[in-house]
Each structure stands twice: as structure tokens, then as C-alpha cells.
PDB file of N, CA and C in Angstrom:
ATOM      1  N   UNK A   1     -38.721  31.284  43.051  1.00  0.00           N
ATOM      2  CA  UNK A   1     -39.132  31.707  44.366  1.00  0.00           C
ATOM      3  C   UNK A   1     -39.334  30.461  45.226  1.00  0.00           C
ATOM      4  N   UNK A   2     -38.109  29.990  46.665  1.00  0.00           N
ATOM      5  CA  UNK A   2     -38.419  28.789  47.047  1.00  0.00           C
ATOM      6  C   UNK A   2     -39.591  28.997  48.524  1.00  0.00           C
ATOM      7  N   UNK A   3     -41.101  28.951  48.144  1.00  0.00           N
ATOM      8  CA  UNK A   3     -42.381  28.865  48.968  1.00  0.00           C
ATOM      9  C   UNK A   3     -42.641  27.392  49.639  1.00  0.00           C
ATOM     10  N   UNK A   4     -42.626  27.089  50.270  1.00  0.00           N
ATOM     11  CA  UNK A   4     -42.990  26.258  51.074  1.00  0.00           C
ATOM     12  C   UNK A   4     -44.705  26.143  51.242  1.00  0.00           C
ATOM     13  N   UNK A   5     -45.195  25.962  50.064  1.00  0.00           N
ATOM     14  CA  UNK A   5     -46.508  25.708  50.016  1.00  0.00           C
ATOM     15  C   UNK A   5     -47.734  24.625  50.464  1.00  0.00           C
ATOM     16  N   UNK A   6     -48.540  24.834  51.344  1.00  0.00           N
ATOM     17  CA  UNK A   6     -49.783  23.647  51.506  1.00  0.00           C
ATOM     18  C   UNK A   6     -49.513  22.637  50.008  1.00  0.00           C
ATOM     19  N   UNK A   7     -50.334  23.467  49.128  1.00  0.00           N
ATOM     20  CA  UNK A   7     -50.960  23.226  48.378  1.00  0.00           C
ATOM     21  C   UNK A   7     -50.216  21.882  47.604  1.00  0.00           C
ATOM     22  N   UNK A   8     -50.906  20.242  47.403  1.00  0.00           N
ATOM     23  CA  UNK A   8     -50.099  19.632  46.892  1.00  0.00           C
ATOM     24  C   UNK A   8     -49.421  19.700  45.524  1.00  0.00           C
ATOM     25  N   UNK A   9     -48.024  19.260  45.245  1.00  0.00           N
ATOM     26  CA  UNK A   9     -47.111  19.658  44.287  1.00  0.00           C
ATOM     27  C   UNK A   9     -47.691  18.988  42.627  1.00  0.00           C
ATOM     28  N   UNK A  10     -48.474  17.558  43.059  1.00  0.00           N
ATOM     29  CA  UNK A  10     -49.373  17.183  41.921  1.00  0.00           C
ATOM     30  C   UNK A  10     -50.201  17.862  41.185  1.00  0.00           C
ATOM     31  N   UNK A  11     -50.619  19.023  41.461  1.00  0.00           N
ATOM     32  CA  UNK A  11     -51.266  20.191  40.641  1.00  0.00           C
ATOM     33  C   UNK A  11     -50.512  21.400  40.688  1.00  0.00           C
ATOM     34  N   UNK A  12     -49.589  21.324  39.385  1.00  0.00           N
ATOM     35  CA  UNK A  12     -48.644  22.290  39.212  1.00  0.00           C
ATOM     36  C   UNK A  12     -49.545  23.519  38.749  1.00  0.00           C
ATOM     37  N   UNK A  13     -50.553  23.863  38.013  1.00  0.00           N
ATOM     38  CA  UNK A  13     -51.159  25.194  38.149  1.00  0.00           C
ATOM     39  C   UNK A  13     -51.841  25.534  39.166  1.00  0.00           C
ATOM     40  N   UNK A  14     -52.123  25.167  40.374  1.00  0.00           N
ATOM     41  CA  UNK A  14     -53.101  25.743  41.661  1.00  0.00           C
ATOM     42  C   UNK A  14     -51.262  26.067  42.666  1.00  0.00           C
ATOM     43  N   UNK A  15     -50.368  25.241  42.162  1.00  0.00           N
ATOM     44  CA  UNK A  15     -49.128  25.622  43.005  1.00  0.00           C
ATOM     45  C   UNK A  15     -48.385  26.993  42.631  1.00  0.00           C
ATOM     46  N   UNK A  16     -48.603  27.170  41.060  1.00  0.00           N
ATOM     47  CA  UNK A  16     -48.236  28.701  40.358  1.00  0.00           C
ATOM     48  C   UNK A  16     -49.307  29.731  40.437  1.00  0.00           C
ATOM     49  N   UNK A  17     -50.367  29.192  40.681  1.00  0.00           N
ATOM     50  CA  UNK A  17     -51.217  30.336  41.492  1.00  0.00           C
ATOM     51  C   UNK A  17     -51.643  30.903  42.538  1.00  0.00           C
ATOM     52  N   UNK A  18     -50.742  29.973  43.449  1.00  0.00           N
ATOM     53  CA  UNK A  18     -50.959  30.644  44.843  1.00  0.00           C
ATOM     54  C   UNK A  18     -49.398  31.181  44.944  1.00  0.00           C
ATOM     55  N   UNK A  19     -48.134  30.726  43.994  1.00  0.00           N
ATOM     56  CA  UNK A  19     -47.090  31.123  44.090  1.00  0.00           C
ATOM     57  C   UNK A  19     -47.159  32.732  43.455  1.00  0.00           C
ATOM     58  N   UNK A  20     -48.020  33.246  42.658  1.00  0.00           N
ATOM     59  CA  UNK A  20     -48.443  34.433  42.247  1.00  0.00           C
ATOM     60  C   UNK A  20     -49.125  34.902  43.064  1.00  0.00           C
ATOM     61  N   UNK A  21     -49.771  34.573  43.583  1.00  0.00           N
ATOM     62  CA  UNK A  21     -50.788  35.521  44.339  1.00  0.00           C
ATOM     63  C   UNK A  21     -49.752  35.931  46.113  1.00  0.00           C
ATOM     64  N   UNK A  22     -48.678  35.021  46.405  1.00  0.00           N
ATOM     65  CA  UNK A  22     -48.011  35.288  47.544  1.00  0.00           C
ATOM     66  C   UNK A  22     -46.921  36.795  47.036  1.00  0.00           C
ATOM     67  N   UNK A  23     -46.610  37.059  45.487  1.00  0.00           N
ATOM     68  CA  UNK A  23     -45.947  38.126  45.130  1.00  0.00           C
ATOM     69  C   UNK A  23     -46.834  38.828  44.942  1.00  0.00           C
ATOM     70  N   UNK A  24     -48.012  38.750  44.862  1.00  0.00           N
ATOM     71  CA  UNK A  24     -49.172  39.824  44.635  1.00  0.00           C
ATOM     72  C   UNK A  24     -49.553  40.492  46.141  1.00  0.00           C
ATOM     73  N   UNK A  25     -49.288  39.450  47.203  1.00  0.00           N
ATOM     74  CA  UNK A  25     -49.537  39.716  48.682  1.00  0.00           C
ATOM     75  C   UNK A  25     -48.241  40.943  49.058  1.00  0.00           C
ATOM     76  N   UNK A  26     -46.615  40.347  48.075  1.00  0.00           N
ATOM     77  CA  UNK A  26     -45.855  41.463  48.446  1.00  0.00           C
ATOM     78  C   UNK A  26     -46.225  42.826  47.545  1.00  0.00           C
ATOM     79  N   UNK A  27     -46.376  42.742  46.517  1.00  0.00           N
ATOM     80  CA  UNK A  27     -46.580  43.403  45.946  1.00  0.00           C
ATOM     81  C   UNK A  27     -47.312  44.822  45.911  1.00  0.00           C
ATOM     82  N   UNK A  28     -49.174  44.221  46.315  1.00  0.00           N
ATOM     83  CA  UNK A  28     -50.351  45.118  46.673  1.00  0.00           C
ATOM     84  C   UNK A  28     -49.734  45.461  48.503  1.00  0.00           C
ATOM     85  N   UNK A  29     -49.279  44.401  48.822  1.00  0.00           N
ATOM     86  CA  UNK A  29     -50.143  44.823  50.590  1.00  0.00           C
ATOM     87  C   UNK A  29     -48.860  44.926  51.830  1.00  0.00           C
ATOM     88  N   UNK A  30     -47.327  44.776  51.087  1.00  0.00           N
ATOM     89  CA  UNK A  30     -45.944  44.742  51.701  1.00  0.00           C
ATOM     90  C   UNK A  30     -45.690  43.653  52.784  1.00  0.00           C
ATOM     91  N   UNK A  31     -46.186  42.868  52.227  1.00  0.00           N
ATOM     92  CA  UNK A  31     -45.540  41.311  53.025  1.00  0.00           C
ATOM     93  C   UNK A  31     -44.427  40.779  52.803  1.00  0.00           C
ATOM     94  N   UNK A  32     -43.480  40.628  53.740  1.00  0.00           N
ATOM     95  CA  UNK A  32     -42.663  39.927  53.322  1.00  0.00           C
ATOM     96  C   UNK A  32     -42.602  38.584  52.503  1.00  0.00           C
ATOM     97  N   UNK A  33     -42.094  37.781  51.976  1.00  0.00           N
ATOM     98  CA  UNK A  33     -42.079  36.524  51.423  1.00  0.00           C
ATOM     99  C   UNK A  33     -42.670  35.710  52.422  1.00  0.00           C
ATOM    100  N   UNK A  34     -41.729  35.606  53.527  1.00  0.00           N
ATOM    101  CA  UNK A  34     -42.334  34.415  54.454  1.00  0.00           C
ATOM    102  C   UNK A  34     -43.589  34.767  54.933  1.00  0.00           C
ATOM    103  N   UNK A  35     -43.989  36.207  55.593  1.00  0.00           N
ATOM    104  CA  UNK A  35     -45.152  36.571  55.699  1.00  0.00           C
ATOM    105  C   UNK A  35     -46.474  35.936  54.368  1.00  0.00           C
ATOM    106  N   UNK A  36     -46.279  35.980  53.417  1.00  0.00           N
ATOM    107  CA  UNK A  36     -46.777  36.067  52.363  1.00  0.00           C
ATOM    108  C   UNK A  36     -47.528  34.486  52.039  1.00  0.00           C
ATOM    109  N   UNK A  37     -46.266  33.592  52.131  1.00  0.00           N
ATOM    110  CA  UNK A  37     -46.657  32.165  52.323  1.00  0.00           C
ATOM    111  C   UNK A  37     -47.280  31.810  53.369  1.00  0.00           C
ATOM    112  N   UNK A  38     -46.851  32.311  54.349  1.00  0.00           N
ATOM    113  CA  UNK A  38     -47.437  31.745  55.512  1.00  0.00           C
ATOM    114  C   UNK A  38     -48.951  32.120  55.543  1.00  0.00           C
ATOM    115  N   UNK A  39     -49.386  33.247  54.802  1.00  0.00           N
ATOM    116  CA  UNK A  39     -51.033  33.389  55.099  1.00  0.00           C
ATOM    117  C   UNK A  39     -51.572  32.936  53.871  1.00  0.00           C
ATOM    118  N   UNK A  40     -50.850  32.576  52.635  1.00  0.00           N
ATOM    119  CA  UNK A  40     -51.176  31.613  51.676  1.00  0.00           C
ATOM    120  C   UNK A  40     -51.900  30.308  52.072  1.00  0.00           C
ATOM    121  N   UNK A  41     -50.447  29.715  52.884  1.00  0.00           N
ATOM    122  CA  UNK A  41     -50.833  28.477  53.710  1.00  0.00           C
ATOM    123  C   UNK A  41     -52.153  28.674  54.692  1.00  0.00           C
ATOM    124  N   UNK A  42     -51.940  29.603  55.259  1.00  0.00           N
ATOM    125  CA  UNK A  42     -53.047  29.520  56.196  1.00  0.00           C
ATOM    126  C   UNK A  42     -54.572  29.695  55.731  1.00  0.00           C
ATOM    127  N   UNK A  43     -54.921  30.236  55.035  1.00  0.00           N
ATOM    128  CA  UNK A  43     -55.917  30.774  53.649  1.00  0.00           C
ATOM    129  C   UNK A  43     -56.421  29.319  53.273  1.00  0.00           C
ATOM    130  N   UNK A  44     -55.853  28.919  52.890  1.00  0.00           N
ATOM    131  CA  UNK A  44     -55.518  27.374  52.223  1.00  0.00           C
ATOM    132  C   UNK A  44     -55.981  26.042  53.229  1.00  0.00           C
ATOM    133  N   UNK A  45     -55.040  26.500  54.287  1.00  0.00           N
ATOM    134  CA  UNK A  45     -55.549  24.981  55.062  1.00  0.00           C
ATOM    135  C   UNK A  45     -57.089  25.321  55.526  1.00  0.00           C
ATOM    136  N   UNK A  46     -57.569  26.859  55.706  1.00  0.00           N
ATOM    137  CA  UNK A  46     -58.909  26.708  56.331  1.00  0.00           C
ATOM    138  C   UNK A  46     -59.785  26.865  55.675  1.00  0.00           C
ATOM    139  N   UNK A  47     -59.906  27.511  54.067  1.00  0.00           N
ATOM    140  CA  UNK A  47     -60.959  27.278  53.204  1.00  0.00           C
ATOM    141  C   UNK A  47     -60.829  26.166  52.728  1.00  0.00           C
ATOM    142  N   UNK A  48     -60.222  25.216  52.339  1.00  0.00           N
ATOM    143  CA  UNK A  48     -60.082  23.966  52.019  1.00  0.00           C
ATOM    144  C   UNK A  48     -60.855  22.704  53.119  1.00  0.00           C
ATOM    145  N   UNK A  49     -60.950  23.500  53.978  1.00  0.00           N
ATOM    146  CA  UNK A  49     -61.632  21.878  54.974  1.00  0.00           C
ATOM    147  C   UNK A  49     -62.674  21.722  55.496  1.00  0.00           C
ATOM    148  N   UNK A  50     -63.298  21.024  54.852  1.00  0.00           N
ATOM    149  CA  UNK A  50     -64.407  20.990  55.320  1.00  0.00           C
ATOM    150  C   UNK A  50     -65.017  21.574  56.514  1.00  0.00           C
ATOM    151  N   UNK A  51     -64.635  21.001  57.825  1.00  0.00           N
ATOM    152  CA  UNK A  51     -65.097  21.112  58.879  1.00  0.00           C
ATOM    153  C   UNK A  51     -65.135  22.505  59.411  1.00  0.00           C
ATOM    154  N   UNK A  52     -64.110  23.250  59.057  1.00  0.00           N
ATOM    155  CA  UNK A  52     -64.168  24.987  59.016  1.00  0.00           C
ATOM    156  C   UNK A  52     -64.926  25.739  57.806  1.00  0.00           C
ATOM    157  N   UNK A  53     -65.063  25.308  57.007  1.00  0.00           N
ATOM    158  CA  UNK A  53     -66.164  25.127  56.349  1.00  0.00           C
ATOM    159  C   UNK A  53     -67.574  25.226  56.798  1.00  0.00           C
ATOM    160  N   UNK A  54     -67.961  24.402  57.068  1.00  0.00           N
ATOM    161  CA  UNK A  54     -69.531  23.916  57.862  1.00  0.00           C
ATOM    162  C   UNK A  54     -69.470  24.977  58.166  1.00  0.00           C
ATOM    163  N   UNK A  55     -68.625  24.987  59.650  1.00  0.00           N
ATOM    164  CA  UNK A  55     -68.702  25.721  60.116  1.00  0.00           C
ATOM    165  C   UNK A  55     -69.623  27.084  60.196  1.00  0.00           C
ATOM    166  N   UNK A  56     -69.279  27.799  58.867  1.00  0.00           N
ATOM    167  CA  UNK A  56     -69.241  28.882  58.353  1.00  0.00           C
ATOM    168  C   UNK A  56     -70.684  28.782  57.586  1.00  0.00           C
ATOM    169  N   UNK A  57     -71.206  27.763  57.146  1.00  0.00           N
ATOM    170  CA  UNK A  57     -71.926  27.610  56.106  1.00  0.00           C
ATOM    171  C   UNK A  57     -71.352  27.744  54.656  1.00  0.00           C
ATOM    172  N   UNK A  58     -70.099  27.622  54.652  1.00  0.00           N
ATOM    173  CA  UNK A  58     -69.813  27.718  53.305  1.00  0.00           C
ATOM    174  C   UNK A  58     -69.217  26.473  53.008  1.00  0.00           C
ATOM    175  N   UNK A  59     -68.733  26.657  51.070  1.00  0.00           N
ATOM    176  CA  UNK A  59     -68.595  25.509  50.316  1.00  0.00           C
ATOM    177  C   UNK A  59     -67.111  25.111  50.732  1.00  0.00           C
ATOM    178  N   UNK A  60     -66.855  24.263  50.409  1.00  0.00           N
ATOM    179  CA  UNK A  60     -65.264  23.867  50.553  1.00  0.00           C
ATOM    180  C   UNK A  60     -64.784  24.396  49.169  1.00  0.00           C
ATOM    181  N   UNK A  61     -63.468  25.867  48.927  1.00  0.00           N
ATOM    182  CA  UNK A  61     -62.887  25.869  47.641  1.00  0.00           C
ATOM    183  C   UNK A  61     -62.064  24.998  47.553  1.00  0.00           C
ATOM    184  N   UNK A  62     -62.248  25.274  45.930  1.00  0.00           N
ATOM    185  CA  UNK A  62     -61.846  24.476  44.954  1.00  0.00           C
ATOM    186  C   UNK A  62     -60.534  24.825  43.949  1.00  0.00           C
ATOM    187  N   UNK A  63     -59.761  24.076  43.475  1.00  0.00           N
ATOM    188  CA  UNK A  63     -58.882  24.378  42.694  1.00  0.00           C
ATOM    189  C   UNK A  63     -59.724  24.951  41.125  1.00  0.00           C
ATOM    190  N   UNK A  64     -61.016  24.744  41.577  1.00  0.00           N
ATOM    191  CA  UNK A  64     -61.786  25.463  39.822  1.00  0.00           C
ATOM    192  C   UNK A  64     -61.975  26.682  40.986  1.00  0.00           C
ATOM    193  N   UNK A  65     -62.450  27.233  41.792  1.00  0.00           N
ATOM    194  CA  UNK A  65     -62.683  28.540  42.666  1.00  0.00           C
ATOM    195  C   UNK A  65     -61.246  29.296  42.959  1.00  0.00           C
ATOM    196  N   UNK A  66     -60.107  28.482  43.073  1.00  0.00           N
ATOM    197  CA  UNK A  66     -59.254  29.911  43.420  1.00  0.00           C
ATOM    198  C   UNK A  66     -58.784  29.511  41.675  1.00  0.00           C
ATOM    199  N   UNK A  67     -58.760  29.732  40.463  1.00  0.00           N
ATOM    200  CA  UNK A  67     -58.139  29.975  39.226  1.00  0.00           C
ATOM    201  C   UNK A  67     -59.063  30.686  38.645  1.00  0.00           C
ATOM    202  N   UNK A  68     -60.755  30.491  39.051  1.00  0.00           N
ATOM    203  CA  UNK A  68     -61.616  31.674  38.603  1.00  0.00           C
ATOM    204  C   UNK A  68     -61.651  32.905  39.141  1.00  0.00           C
ATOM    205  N   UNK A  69     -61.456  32.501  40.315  1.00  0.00           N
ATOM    206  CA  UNK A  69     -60.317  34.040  41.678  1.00  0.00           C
ATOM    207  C   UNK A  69     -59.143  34.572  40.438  1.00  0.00           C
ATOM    208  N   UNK A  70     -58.271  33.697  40.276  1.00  0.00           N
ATOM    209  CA  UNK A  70     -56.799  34.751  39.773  1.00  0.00           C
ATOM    210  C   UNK A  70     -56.555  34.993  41.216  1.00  0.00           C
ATOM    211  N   UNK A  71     -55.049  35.800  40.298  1.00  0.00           N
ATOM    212  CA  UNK A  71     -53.947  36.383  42.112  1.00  0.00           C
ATOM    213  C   UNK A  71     -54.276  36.907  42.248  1.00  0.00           C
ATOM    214  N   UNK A  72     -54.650  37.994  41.739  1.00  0.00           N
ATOM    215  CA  UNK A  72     -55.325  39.153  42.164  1.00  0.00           C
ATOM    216  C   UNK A  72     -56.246  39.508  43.343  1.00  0.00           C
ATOM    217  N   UNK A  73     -57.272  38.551  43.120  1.00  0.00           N
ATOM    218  CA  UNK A  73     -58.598  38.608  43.905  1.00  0.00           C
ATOM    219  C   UNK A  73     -58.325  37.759  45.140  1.00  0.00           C
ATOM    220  N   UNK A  74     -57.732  36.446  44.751  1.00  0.00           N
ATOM    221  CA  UNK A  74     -56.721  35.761  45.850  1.00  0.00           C
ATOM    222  C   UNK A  74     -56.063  36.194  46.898  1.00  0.00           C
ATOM    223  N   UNK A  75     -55.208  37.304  46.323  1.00  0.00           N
ATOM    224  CA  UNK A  75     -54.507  38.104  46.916  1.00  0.00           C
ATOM    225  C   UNK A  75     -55.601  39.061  48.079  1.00  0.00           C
ATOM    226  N   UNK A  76     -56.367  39.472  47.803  1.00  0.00           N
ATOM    227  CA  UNK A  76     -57.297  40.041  48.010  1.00  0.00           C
ATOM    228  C   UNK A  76     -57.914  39.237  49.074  1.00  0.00           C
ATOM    229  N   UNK A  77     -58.518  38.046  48.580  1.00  0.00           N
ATOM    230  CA  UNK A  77     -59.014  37.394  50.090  1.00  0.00           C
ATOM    231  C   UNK A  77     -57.966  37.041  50.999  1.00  0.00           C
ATOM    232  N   UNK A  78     -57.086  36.256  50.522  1.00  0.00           N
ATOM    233  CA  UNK A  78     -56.094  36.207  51.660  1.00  0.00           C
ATOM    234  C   UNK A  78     -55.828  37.598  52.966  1.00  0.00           C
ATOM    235  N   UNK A  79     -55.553  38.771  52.516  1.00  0.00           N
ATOM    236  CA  UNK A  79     -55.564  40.080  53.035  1.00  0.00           C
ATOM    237  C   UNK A  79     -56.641  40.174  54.057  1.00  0.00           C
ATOM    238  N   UNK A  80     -57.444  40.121  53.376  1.00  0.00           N
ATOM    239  CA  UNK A  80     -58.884  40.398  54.443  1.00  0.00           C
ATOM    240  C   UNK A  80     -59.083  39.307  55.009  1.00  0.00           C
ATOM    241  N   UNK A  81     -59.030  38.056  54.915  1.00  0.00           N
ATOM    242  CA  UNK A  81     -59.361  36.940  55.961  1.00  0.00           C
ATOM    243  C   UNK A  81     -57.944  36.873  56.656  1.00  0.00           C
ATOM    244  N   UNK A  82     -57.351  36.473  56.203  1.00  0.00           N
ATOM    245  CA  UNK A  82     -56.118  36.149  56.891  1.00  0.00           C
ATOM    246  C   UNK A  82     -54.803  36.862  57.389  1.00  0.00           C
ATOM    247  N   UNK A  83     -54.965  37.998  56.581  1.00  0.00           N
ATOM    248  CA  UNK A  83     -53.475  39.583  57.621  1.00  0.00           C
ATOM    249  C   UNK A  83     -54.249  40.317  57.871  1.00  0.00           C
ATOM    250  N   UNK A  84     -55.977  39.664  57.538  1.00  0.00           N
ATOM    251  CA  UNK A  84     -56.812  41.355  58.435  1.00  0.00           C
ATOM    252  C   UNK A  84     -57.442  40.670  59.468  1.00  0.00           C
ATOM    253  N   UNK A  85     -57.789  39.022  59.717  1.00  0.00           N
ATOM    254  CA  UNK A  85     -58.215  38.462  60.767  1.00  0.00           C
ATOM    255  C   UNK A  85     -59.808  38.739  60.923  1.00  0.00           C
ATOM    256  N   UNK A  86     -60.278  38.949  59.491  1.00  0.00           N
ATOM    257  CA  UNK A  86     -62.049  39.073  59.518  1.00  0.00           C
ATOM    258  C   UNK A  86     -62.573  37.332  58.973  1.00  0.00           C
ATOM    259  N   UNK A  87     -63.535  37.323  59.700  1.00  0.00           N
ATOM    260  CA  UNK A  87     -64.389  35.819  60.011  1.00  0.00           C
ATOM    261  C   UNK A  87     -64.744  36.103  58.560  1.00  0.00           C
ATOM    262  N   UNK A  88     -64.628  34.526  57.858  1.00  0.00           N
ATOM    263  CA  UNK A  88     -65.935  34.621  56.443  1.00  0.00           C
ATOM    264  C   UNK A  88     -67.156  35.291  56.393  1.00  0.00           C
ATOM    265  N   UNK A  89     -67.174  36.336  55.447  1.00  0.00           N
ATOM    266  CA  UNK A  89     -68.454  37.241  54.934  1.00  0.00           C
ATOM    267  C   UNK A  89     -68.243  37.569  54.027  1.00  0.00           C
ATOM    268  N   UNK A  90     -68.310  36.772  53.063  1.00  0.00           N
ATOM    269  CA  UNK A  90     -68.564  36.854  51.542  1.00  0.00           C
ATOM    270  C   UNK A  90     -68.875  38.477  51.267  1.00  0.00           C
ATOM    271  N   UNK A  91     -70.309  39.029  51.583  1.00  0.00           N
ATOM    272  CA  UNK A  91     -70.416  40.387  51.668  1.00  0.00           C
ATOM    273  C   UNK A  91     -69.750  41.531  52.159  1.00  0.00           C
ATOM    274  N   UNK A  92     -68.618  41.294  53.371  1.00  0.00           N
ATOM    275  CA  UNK A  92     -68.125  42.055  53.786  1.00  0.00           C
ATOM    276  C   UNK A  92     -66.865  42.085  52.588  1.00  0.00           C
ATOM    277  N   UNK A  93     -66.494  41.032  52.319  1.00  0.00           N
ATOM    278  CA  UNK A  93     -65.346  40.669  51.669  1.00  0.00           C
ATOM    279  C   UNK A  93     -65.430  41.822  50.612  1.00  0.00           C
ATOM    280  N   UNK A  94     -67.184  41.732  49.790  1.00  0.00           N
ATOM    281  CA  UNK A  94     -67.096  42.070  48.546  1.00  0.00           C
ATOM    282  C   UNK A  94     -66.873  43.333  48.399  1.00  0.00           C
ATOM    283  N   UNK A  95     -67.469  44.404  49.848  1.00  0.00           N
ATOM    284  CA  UNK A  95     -67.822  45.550  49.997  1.00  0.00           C
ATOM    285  C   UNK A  95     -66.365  46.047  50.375  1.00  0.00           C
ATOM    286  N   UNK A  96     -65.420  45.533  51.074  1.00  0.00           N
ATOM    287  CA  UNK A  96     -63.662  45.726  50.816  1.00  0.00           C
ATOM    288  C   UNK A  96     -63.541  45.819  50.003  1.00  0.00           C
ATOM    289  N   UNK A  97     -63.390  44.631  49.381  1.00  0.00           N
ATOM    290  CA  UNK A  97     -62.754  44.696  47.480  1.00  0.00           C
ATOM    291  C   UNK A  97     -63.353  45.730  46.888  1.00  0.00           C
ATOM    292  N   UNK A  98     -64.408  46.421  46.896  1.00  0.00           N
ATOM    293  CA  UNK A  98     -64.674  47.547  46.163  1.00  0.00           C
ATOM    294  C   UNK A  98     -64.533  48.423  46.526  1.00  0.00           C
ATOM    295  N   UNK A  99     -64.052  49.065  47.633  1.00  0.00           N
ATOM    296  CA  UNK A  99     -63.809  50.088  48.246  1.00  0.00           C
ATOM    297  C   UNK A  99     -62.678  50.266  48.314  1.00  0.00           C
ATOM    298  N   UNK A 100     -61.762  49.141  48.118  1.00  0.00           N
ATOM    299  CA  UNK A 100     -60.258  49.266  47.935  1.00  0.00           C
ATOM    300  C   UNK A 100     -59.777  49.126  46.272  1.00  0.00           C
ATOM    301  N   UNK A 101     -60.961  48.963  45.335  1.00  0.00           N
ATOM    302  CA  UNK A 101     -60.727  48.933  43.973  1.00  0.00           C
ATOM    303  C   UNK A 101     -60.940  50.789  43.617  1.00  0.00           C
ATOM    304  N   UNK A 102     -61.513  50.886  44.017  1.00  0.00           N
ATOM    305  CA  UNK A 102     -62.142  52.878  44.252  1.00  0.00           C
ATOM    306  C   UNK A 102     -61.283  53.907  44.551  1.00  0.00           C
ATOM    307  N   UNK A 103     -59.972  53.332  45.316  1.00  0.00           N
ATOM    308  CA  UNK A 103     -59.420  54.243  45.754  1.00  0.00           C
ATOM    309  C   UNK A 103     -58.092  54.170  44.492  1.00  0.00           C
TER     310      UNK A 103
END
């Protein structure tokens, strides 16, 4: 699958897990490929940085935080922050994910 990924190529398992979780994006939620990467990437460049971060009050993730995620759940935040366009809320996040695990 040729993805055009953020994520640097020096950590070949955080690059096969966001490369899973972009077929998990087609998969669960009907994104196209490029759709798919592109909110990978985007997911990526803004939980990753600090300063959007702060922001938020939250931590900067980690390559140990999205592999304890899996695609799955990955997949999952990406969706709701980034093709659903909801601000960080951990709680809101969680109360999705279970309401969409329910159905």
C-alpha cells in the first residue's frame, strides 16, 4: 500500500501501524485511501506537537500511546477528531467509542 506517511520511516512499527489503522479508516468508516492518509497525517502532525498539545492540556502521544491504541482504536480516534472535526475530549471521545462499540 504506497501511503505517504508523516510518521518518520526510522520506526518501521509506528509506520505499519498507522499503515493499518489508514485500512481500518477504509475499512470501519469508507475512506478512500488518500482520504485515509491524509487524516492519518493530520491526526499525527497535531497530537504529536507539543504546542497543540498545551494547548489542549494534553500530553504529547507517543509511539508507546498509539501501539497501546492498536488500529483499531486509532482508527477510532482519527474518525472522531479528525473526519468528525471534534476538539480533544478524551471523555467525549470515550463516550463515542462506546456507543459506536454497542451498536
Amino acid at each position: 500500500m504506497p501511503m505517504q506517511l508523516l510518521i518518520s520511516s526510522d520506526d518501521e512499527d509506528e509506520v505499519w501501524l498507522f499503515e493499518r489503522t489508514a485500512r481500518q479508516l477504509k475499512k470501519e468508516y469508507g475512506h478512500t485511501e488518500a482520504e485515509a492518509v491524509n487524516l492519518v497525517n493530520g491526526y499525527y502532525k497535531k497530537f504529536t506537537d507539543p504546542v497543540f498539545c498545551s494547548s489542549y492540556d494534553l500530553s504529547v502521544q507517543t509511539a508507546e500511546f498509539f501501539h497501546r491504541e492498536e488500529s483499531l482504536s486509532m482508527a477510532d480516534r482519527v474518525q472522531f477528531y479528525e473526519a468528525m472535526g471534534n476538539a480533544p475530549d478524551e471523555q467525549a471521545f470515550i463516550q463515542w467509542q462506546r456507543a459506536r462499540r454497542l451498536r
